[in-house]
C-alpha atoms as a PDB file:
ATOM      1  CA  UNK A   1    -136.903-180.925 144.788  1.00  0.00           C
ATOM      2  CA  UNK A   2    -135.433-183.014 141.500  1.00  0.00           C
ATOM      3  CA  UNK A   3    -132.392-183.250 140.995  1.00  0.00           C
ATOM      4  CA  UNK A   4    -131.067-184.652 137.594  1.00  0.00           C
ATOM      5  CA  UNK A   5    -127.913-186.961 138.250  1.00  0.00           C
ATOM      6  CA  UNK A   6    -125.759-188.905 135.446  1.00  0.00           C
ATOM      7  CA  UNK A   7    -125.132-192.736 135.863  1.00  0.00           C
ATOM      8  CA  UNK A   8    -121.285-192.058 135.068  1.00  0.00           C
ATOM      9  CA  UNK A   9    -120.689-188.739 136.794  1.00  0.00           C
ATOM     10  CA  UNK A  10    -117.545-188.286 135.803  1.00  0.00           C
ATOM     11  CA  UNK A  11    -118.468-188.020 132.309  1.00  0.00           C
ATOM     12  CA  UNK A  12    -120.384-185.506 130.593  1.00  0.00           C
ATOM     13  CA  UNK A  13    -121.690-187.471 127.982  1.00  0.00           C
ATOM     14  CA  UNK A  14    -123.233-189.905 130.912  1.00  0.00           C
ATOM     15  CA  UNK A  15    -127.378-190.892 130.105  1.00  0.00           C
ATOM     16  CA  UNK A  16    -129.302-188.952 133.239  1.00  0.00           C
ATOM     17  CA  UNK A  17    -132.083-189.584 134.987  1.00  0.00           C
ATOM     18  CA  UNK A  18    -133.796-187.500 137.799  1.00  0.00           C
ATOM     19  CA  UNK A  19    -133.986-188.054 141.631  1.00  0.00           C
ATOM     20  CA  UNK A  20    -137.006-186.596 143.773  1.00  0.00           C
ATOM     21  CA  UNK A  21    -135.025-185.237 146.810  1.00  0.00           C
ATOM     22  CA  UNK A  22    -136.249-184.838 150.093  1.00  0.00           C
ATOM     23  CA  UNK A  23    -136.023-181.444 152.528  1.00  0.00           C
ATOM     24  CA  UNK A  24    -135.959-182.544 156.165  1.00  0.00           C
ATOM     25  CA  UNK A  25    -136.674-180.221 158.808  1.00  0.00           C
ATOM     26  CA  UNK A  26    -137.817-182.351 161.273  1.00  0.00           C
ATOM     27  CA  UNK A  27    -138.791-186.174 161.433  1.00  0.00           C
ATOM     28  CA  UNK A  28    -137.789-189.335 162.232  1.00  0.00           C
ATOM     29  CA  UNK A  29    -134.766-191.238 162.541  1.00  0.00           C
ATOM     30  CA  UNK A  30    -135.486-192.956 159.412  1.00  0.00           C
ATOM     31  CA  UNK A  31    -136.135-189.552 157.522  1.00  0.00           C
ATOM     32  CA  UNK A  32    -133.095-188.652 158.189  1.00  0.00           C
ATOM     33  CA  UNK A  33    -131.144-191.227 157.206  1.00  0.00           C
ATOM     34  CA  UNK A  34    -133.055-190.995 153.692  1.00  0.00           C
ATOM     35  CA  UNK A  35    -132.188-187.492 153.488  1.00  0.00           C
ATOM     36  CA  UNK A  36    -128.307-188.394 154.207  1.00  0.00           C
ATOM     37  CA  UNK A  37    -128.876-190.775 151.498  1.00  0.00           C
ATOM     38  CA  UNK A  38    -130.330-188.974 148.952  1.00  0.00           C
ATOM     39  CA  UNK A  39    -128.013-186.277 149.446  1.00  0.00           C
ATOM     40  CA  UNK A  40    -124.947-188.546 148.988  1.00  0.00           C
ATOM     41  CA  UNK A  41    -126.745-190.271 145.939  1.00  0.00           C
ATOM     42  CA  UNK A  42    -127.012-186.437 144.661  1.00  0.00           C
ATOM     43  CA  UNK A  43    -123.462-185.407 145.629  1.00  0.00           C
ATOM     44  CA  UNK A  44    -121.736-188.682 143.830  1.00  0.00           C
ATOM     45  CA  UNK A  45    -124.504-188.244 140.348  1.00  0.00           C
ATOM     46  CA  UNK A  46    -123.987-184.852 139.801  1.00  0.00           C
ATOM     47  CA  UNK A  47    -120.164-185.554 140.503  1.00  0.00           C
ATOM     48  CA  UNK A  48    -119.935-182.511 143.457  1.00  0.00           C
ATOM     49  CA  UNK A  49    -116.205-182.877 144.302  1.00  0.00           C
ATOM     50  CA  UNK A  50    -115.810-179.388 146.253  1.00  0.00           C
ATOM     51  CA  UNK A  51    -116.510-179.629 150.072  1.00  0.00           C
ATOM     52  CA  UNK A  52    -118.238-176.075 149.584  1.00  0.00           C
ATOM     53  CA  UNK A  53    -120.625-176.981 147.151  1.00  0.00           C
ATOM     54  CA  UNK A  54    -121.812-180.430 149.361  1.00  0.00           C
ATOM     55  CA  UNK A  55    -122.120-177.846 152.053  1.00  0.00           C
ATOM     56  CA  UNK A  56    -124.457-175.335 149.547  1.00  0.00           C
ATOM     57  CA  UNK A  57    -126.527-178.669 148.552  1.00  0.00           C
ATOM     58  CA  UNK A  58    -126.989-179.820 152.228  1.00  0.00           C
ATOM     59  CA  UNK A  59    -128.466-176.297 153.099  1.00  0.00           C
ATOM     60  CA  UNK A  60    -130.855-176.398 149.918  1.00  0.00           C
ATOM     61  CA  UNK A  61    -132.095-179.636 151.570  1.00  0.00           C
ATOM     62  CA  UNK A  62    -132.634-178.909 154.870  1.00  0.00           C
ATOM     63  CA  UNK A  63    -134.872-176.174 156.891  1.00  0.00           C
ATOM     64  CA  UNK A  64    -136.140-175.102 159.985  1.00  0.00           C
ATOM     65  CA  UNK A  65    -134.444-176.857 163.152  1.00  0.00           C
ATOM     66  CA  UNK A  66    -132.214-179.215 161.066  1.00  0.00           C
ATOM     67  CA  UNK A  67    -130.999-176.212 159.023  1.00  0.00           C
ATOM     68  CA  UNK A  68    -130.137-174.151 161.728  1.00  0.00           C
ATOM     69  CA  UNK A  69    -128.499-177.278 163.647  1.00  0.00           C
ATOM     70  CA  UNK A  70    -125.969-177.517 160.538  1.00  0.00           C
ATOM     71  CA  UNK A  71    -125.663-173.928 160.389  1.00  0.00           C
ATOM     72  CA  UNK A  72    -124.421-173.513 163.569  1.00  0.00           C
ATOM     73  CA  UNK A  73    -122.185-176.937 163.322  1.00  0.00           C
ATOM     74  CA  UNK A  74    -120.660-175.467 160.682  1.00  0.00           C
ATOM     75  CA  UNK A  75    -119.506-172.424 162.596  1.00  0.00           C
ATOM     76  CA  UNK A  76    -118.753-174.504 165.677  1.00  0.00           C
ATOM     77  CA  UNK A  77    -116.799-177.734 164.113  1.00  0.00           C
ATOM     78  CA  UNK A  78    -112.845-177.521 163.354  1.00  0.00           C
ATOM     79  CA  UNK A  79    -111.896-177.666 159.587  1.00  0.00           C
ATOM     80  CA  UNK A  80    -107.900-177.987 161.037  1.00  0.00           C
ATOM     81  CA  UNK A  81    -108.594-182.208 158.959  1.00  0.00           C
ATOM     82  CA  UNK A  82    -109.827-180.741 155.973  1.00  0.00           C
ATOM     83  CA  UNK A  83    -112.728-179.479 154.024  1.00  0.00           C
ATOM     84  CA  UNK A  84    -114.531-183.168 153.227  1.00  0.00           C
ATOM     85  CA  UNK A  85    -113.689-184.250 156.524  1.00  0.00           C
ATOM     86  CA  UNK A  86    -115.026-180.958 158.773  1.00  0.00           C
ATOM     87  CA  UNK A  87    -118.594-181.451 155.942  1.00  0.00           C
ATOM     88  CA  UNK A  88    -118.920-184.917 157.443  1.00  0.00           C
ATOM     89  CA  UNK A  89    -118.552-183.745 160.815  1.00  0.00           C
ATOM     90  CA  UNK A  90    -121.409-181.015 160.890  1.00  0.00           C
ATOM     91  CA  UNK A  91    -123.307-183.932 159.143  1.00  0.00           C
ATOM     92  CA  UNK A  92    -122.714-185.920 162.175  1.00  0.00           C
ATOM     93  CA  UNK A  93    -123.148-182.991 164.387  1.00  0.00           C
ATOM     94  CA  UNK A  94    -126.625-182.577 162.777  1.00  0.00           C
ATOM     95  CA  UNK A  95    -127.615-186.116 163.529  1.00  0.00           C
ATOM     96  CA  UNK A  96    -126.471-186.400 166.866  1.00  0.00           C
ATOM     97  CA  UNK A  97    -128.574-182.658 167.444  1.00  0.00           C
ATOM     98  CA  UNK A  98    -131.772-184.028 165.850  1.00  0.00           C
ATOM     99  CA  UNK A  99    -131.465-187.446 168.130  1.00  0.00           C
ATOM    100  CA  UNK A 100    -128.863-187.620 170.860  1.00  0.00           C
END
């Protein structure tokens, strides 16, 4: 997956340049914390802002296990803090599913 990310997200007129993403499913510790990283690298370049859309880009990036892991922490965790605040908890609940 490439995604195409601006060095000033924030504005449009920004030079780009593309990131390879990765898709974890399963893997490693260490895949996984490249996948968190890449998907924050991807969330802050392409300037996502709207706890809805981080959630849409997380499920593009994930499959199998690890997709239905955040699936069903997303139907399981509270949103009573907030939208950006319940996202980082399924991504937590996701890690701590893949290794407790």
């Amino acid at each position: 997956m490439i995604h195409t990310l601006c060095n000033a997200p924030t504005d449009k007129k920004s030079s780009k340049y593309k990131l390879t993403g990765v898709v974890f499913g399963t893997g490693t510790p260490d895949e996984l914390l490249t996948w968190h990283s890449m998907l924050k690298k991807v969330i802050n370049g392409q300037n996502v802002t709207e706890p809805r859309d981080m959630f849409a880009l997380a499920k593009q990036t994930l499959k199998g296990d690890a997709l239905a892991a955040f699936c069903k922490a997303k139907l399981t965790e509270s949103n009573k803090q907030g939208e950006l605040v319940y996202f980082q908890a399924c991504v937590k609940k996701l890690k701590s599913h893949m290794f407790p």
